[in-house]
N, C-alpha and C. Protein backbone atom coordinates (compact mmCIF):
# COMPACT_ATOMS: atom_id res chain seq x y z
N UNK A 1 133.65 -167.58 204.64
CA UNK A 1 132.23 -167.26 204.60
C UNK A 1 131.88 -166.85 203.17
N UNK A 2 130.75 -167.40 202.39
CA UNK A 2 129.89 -167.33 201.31
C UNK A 2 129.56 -165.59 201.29
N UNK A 3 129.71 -165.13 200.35
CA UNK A 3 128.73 -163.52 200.47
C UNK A 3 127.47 -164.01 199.39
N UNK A 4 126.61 -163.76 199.67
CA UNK A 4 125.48 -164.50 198.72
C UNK A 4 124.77 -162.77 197.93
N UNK A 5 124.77 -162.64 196.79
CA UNK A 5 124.40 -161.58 196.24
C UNK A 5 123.02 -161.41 196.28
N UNK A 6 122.74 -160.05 196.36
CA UNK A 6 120.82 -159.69 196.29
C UNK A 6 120.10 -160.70 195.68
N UNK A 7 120.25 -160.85 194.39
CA UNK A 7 119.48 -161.79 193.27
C UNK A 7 119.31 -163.33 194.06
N UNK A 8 120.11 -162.99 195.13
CA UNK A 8 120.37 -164.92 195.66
C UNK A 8 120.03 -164.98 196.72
N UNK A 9 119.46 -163.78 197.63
CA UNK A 9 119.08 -163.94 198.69
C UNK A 9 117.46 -163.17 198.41
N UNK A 10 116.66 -162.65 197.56
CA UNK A 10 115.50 -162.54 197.08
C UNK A 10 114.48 -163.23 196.43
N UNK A 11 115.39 -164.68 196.02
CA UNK A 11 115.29 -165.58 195.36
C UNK A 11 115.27 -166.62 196.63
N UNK A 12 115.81 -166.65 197.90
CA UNK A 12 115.70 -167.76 198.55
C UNK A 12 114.24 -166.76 199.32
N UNK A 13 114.08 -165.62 199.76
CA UNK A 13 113.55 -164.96 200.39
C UNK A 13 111.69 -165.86 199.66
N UNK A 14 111.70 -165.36 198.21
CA UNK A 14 110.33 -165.77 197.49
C UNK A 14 110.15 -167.27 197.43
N UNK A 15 111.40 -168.09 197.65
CA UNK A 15 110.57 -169.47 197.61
C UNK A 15 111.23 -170.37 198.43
N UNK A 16 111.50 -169.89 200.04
CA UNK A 16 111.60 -170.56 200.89
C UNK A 16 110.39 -171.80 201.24
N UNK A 17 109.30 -171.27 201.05
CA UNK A 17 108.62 -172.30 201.03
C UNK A 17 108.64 -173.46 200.58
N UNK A 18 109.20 -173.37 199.42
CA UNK A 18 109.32 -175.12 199.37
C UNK A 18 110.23 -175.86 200.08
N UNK A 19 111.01 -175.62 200.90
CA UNK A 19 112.07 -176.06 201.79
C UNK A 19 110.99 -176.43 203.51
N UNK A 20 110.88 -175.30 203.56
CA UNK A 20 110.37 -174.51 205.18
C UNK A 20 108.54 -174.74 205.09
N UNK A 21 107.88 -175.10 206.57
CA UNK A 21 106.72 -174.49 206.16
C UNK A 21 106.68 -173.52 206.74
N UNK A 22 107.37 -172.61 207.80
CA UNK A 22 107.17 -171.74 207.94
C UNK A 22 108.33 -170.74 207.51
N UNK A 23 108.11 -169.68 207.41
CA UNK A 23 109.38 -168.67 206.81
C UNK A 23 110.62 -168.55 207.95
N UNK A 24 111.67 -168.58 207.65
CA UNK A 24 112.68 -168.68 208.06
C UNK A 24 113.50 -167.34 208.41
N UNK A 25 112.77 -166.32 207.68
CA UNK A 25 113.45 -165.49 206.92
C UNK A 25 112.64 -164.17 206.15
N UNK A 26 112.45 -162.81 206.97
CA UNK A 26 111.35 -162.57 205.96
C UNK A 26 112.69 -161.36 205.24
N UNK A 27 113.20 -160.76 205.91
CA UNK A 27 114.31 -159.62 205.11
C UNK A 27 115.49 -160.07 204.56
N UNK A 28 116.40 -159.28 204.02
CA UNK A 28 117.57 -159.95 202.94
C UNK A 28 118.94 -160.13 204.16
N UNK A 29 118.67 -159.23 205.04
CA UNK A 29 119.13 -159.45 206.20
C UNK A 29 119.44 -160.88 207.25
N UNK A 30 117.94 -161.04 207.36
CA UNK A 30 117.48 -161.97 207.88
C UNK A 30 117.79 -163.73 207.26
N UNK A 31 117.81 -163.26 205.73
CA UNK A 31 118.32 -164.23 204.61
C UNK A 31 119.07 -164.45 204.77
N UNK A 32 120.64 -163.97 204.64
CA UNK A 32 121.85 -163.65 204.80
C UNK A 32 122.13 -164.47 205.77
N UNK A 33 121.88 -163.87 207.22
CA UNK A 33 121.94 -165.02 207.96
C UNK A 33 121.87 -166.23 208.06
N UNK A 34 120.68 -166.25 207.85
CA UNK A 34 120.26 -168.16 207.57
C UNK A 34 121.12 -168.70 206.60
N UNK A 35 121.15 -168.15 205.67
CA UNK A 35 121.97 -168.83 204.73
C UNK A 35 123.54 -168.96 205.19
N UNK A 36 124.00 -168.09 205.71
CA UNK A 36 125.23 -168.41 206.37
C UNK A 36 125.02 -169.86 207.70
N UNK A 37 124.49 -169.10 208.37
CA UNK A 37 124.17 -170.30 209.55
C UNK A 37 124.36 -171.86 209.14
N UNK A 38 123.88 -171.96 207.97
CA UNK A 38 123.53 -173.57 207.38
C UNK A 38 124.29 -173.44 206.20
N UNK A 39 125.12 -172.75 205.93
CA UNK A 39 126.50 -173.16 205.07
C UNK A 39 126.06 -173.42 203.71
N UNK A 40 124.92 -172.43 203.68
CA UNK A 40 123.97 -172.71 201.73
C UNK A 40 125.50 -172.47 201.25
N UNK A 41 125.44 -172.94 199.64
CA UNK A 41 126.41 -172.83 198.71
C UNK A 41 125.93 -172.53 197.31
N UNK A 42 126.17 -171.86 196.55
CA UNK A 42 126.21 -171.57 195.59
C UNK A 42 126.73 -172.11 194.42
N UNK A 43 126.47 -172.69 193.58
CA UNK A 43 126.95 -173.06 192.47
C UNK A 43 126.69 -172.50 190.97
N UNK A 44 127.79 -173.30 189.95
CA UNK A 44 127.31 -172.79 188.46
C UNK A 44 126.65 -173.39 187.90
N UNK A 45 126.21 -174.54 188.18
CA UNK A 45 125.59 -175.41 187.10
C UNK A 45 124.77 -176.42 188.01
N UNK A 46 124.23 -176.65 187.39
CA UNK A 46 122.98 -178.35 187.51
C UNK A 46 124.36 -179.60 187.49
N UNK A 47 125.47 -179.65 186.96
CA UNK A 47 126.53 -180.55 186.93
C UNK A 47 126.96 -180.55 187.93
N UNK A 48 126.96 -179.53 188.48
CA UNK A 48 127.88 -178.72 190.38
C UNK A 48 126.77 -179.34 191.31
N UNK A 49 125.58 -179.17 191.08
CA UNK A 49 124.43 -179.56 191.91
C UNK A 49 124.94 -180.83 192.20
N UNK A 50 124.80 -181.82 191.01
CA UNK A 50 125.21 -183.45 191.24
C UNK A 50 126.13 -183.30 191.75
N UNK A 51 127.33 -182.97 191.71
CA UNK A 51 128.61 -183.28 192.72
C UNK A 51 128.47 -182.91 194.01
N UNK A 52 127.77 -181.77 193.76
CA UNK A 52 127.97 -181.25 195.62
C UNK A 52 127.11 -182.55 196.26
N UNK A 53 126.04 -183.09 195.78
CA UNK A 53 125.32 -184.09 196.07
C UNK A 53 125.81 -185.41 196.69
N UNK A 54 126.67 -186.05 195.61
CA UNK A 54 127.31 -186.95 195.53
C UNK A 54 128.28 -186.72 196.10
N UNK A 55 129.20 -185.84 196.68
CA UNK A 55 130.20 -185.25 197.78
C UNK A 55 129.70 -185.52 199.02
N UNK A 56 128.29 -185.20 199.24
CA UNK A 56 127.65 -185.29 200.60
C UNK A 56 126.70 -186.71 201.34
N UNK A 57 126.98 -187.72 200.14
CA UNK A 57 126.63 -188.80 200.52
C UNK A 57 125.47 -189.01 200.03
N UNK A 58 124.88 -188.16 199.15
CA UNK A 58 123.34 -188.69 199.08
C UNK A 58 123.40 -189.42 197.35
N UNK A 59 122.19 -190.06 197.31
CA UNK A 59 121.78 -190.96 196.46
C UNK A 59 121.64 -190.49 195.06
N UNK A 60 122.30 -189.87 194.26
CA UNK A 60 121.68 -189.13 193.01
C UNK A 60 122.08 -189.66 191.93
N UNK A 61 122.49 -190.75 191.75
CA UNK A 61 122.48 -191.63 190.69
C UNK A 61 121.74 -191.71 189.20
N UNK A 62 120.16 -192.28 190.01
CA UNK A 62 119.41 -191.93 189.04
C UNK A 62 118.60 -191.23 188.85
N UNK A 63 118.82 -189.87 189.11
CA UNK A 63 118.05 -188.73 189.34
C UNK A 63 118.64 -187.99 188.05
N UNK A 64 117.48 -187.62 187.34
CA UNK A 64 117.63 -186.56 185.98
C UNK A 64 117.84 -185.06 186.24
N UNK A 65 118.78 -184.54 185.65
CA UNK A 65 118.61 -183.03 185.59
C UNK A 65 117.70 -182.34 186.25
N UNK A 66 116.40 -182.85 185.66
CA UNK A 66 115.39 -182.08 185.90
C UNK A 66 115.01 -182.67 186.92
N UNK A 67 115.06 -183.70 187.92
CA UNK A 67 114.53 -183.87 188.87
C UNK A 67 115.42 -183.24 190.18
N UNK A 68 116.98 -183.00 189.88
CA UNK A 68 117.57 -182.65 190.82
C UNK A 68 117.08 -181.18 191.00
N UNK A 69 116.84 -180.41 189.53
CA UNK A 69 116.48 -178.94 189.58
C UNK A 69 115.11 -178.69 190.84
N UNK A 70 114.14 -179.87 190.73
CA UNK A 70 113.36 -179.63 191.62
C UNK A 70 113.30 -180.19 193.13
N UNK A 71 114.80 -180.90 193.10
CA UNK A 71 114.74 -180.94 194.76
C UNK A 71 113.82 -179.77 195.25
N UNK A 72 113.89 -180.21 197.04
CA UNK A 72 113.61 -178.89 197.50
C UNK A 72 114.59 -178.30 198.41
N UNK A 73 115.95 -178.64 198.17
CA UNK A 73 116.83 -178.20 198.78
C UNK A 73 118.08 -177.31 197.42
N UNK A 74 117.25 -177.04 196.33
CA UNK A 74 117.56 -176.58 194.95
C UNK A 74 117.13 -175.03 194.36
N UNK A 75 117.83 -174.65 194.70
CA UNK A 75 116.87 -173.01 194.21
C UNK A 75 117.68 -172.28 192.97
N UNK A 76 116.79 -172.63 191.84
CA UNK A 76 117.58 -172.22 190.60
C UNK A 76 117.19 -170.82 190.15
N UNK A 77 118.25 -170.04 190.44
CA UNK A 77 118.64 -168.55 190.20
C UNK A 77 118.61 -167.52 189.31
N UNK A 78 118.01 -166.84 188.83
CA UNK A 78 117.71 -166.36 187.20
C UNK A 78 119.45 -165.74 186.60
N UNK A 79 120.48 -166.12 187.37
CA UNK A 79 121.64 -165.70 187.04
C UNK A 79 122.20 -167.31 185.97
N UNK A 80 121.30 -168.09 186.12
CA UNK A 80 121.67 -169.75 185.87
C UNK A 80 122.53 -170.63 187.22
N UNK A 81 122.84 -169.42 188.08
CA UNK A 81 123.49 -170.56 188.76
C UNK A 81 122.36 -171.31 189.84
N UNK A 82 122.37 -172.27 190.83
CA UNK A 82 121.99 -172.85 192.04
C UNK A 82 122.17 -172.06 193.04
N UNK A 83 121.54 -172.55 194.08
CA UNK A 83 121.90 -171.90 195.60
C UNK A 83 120.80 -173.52 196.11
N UNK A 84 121.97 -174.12 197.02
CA UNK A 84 121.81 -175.55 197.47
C UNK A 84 121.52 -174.75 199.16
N UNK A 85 120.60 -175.30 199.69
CA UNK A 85 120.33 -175.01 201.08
C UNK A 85 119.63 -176.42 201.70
N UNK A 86 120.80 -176.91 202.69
CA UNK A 86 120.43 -178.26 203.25
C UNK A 86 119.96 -177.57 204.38
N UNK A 87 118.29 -177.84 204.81
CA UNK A 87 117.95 -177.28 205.94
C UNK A 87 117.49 -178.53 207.00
């Protein structure tokens, strides 16, 4: 099991929305959970993003940096790392 730190679950807490239309999730508690439930992962880099990607079968070929940053299954972390949540 993932332990996902404050900064990473306050950060999915403020912009679940772009994933969800409705909130999933309103406490860090409540975060925690979900994010366990669906096996979010954490990464270091935008390089980690593409692999975990390309690990999971999907198409990211020709997708730029900056377009993977704005998936909406992409939540970039003020620590620099990711937090990937396939919902």
């Amino acid at each position: 099991m993932y332990e996902y730190d404050e900064e990473c679950l306050r950060t999915f807490l403020k912009m679940q929305s772009q994933l969800f239309d409705e909130p999933v999730a309103e406490t860090l508690e409540e975060a925690e959970a979900f994010l366990e439930d669906c096996m979010a992962v954490v990464v270091e880099s935008i390089e980690e993003v593409r692999e975990y990607f390309e690990e999971s079968g999907a198409d990211v070929e020709g997708m730029s940096n900056e377009e993977l940053e704005e998936a909406s299954e992409v939540f970039p972390l003020p620590n620099g790392q990711y937090l990937i949540v396939e919902g």
